[in-house]
Each structure stands twice: as C-alpha cells, then as structure tokens.
N, C-alpha and C. Protein backbone atom coordinates (compact mmCIF):
# COMPACT_ATOMS: atom_id res chain seq x y z
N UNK A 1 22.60 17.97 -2.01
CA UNK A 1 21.59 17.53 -2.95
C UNK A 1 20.38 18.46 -2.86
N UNK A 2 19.63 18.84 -3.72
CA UNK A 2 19.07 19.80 -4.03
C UNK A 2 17.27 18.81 -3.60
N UNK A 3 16.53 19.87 -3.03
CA UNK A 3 15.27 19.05 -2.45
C UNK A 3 14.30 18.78 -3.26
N UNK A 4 14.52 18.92 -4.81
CA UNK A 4 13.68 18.95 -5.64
C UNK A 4 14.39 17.53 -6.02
N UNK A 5 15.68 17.06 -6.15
CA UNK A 5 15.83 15.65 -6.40
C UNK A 5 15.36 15.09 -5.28
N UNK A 6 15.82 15.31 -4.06
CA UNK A 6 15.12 14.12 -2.94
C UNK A 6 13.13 13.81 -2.80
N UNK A 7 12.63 15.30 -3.26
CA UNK A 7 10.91 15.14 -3.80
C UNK A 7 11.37 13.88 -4.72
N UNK A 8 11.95 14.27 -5.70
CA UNK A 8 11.42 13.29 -7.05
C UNK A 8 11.70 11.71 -6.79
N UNK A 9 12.92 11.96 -5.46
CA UNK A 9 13.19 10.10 -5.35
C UNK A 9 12.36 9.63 -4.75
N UNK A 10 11.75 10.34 -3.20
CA UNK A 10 10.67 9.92 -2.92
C UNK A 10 8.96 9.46 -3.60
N UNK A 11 9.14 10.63 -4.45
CA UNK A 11 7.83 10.17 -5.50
C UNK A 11 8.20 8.99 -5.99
N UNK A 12 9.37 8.94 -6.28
CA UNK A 12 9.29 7.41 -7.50
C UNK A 12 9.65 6.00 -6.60
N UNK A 13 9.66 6.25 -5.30
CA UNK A 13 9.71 5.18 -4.29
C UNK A 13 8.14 5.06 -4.17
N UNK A 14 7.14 5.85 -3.90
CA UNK A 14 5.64 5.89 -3.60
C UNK A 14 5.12 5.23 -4.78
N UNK A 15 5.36 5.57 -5.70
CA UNK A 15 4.89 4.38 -6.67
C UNK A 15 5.50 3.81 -7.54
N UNK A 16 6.23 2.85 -6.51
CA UNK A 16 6.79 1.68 -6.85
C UNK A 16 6.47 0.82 -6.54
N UNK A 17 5.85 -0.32 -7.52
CA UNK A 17 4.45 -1.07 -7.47
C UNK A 17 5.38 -2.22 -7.04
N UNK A 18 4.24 -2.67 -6.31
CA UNK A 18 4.28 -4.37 -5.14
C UNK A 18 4.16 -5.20 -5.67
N UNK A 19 4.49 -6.69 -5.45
CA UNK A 19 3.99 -7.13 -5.84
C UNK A 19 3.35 -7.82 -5.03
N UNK A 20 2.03 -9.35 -5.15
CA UNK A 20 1.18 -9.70 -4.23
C UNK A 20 1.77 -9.84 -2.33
N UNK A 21 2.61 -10.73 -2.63
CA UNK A 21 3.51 -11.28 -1.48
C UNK A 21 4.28 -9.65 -0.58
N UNK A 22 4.42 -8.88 -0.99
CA UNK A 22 5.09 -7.74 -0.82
C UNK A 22 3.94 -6.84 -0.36
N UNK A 23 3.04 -6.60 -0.58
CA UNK A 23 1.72 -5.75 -0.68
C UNK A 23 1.30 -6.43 1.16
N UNK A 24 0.63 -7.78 0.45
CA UNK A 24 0.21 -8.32 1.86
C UNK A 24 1.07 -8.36 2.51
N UNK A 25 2.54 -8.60 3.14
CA UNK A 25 3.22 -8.65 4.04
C UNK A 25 3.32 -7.33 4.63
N UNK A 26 2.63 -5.92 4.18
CA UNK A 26 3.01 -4.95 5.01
C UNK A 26 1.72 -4.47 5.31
N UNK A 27 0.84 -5.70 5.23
CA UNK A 27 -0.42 -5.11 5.68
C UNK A 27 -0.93 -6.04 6.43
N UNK A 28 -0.07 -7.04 6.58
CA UNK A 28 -0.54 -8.24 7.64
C UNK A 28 -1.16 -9.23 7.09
N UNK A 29 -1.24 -9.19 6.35
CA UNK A 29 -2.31 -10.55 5.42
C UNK A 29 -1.49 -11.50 4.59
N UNK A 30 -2.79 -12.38 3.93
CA UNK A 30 -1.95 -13.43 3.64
C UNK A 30 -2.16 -12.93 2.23
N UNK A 31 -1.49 -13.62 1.39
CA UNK A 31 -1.78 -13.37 -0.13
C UNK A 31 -3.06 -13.67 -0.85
N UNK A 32 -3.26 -14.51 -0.59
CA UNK A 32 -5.09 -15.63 -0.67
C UNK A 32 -5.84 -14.08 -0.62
N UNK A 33 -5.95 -13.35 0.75
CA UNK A 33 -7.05 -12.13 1.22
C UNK A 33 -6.99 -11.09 -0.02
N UNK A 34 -5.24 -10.65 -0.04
CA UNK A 34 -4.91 -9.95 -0.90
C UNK A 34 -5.87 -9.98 -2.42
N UNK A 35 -5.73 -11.00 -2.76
CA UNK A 35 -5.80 -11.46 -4.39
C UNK A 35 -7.47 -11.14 -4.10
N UNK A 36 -8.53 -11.87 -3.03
CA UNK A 36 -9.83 -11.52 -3.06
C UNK A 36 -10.10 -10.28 -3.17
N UNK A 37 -9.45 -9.41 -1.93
CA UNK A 37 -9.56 -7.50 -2.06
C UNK A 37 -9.59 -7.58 -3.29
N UNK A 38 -8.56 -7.45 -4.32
CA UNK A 38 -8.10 -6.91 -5.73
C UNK A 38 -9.55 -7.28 -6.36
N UNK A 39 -9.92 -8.26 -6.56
CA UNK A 39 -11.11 -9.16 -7.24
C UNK A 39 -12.02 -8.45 -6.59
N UNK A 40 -12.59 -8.08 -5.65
CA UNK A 40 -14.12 -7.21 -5.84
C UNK A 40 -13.53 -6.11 -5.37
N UNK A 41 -12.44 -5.72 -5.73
CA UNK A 41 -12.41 -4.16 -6.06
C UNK A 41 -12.18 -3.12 -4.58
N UNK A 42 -11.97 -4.19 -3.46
CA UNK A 42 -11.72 -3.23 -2.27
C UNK A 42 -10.50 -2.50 -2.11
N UNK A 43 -9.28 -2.63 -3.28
CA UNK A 43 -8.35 -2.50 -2.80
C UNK A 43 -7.58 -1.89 -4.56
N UNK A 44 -7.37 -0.98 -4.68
CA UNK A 44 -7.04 -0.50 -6.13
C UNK A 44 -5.17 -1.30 -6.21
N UNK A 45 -5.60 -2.15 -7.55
CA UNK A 45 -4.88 -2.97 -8.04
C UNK A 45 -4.34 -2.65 -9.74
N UNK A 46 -3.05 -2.84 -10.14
CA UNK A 46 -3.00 -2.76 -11.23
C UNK A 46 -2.05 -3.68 -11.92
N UNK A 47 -3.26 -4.25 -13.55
CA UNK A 47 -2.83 -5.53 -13.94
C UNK A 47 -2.10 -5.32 -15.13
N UNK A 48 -0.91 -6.17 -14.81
CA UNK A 48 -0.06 -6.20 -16.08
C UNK A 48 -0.46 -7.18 -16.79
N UNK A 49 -0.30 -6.78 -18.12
CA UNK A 49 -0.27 -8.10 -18.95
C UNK A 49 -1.54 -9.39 -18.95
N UNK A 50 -2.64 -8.62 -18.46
CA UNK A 50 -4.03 -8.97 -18.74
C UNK A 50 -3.72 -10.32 -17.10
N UNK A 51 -2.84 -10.78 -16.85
CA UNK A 51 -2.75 -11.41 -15.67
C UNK A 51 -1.81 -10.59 -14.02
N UNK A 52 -1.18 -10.89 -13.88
CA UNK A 52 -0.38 -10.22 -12.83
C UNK A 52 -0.88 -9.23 -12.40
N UNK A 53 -1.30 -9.08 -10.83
CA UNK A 53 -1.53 -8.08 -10.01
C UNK A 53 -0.09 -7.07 -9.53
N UNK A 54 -0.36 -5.87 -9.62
CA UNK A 54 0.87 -5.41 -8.33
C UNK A 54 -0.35 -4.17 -7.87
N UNK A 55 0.77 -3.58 -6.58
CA UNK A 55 0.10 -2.51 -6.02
C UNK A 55 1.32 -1.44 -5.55
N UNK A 56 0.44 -0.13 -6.38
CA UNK A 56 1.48 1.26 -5.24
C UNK A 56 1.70 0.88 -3.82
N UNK A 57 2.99 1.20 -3.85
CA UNK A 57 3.18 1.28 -2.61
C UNK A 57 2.58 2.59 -1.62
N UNK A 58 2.35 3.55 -2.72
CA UNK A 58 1.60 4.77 -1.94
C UNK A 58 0.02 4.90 -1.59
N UNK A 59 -0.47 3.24 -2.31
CA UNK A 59 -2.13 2.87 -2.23
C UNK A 59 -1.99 2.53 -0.54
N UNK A 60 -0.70 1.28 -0.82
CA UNK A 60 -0.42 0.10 0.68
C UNK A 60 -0.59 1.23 1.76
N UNK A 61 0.46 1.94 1.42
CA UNK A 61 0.85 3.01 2.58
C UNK A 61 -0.85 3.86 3.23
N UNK A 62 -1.07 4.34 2.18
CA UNK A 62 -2.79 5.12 2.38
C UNK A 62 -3.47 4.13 3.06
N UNK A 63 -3.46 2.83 2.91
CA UNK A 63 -4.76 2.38 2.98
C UNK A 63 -4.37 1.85 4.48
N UNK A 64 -3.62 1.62 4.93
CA UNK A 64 -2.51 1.34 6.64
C UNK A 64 -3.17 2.93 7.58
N UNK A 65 -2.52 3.93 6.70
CA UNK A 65 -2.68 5.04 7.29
C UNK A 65 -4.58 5.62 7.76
N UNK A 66 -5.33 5.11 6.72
CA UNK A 66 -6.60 5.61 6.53
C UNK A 66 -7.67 5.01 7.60
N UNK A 67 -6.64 3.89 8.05
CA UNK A 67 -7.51 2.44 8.99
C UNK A 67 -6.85 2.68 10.06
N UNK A 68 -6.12 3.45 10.57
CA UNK A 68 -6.13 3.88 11.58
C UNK A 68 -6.88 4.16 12.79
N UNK A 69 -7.01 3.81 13.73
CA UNK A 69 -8.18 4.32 14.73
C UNK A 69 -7.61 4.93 16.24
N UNK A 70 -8.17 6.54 16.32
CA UNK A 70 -7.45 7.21 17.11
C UNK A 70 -8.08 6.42 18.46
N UNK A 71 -6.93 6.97 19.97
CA UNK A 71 -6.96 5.71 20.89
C UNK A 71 -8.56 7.18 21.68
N UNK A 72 -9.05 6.34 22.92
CA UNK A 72 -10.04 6.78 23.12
C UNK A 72 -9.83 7.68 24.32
N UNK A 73 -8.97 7.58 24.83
CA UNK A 73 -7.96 8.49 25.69
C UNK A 73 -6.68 8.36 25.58
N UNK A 74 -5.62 9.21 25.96
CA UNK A 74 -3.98 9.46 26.53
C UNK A 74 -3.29 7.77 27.18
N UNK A 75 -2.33 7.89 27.22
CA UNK A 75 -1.91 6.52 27.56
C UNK A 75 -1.29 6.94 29.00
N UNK A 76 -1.77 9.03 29.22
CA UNK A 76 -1.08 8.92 30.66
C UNK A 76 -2.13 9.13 31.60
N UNK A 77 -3.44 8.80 30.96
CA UNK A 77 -4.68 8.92 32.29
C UNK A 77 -4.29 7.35 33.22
C-alpha cells in the first residue's frame, strides 16, 4: 500500500467527529463538563443541525496532548 493512501486514512480517522459521550470518555469526563466546555467556548465544538454537538477527534487528541505536564525529574533519580 502506497504511503500516500495510509496519510489519507489517517487524516480521515483525525477528523472523525465524536460524539458527546465518545469525546468525554477519552478525556475522562463526564458528559454534563463536556456540554459546559462546548457552551463557553473552552473546547472547539461543531454543531450539526443548529442542535447536536460533536468533536474532532484530532481537537480530543490535541487538547490530551497540549495538557500534558512534563515530570520534574527522571523516574531513575
């Protein structure tokens, strides 16, 4: 398989939108938190159909990755 199809499957896995229950479960939260983030805007959300939330999975992923906090020493001191 040629690496320009495996780029393109991966791209179209990265944004392949969540939905609420799916979003919060890989970020540890409950859905309730979820739905507040979306509502003042901490958390880039996109609405179908003037109701329904979903989210990239490549937002979920960023926003896991971005909250990261490096450790403050080695785990072999």
């Amino acid at each position: 398989m040629p690496p320009a199809k495996a780029t393109s499957t991966d791209d179209q896995s990265q944004e392949r939108l969540l939905d609420v229950r799916e979003a919060a479960a890989l970020l540890g939260l409950k859905p309730t938190t979820l739905y507040q983030w979306a509502y003042e805007r901490r958390v880039p959300a996109v609405k179908l159909f003037g109701r329904a939330l979903r989210f990239r999975l490549s937002t979920i992923r960023k926003l896991i990755d971005d909250s990261e906090r490096p450790a403050l020493r080695s785990l072999k001191d």
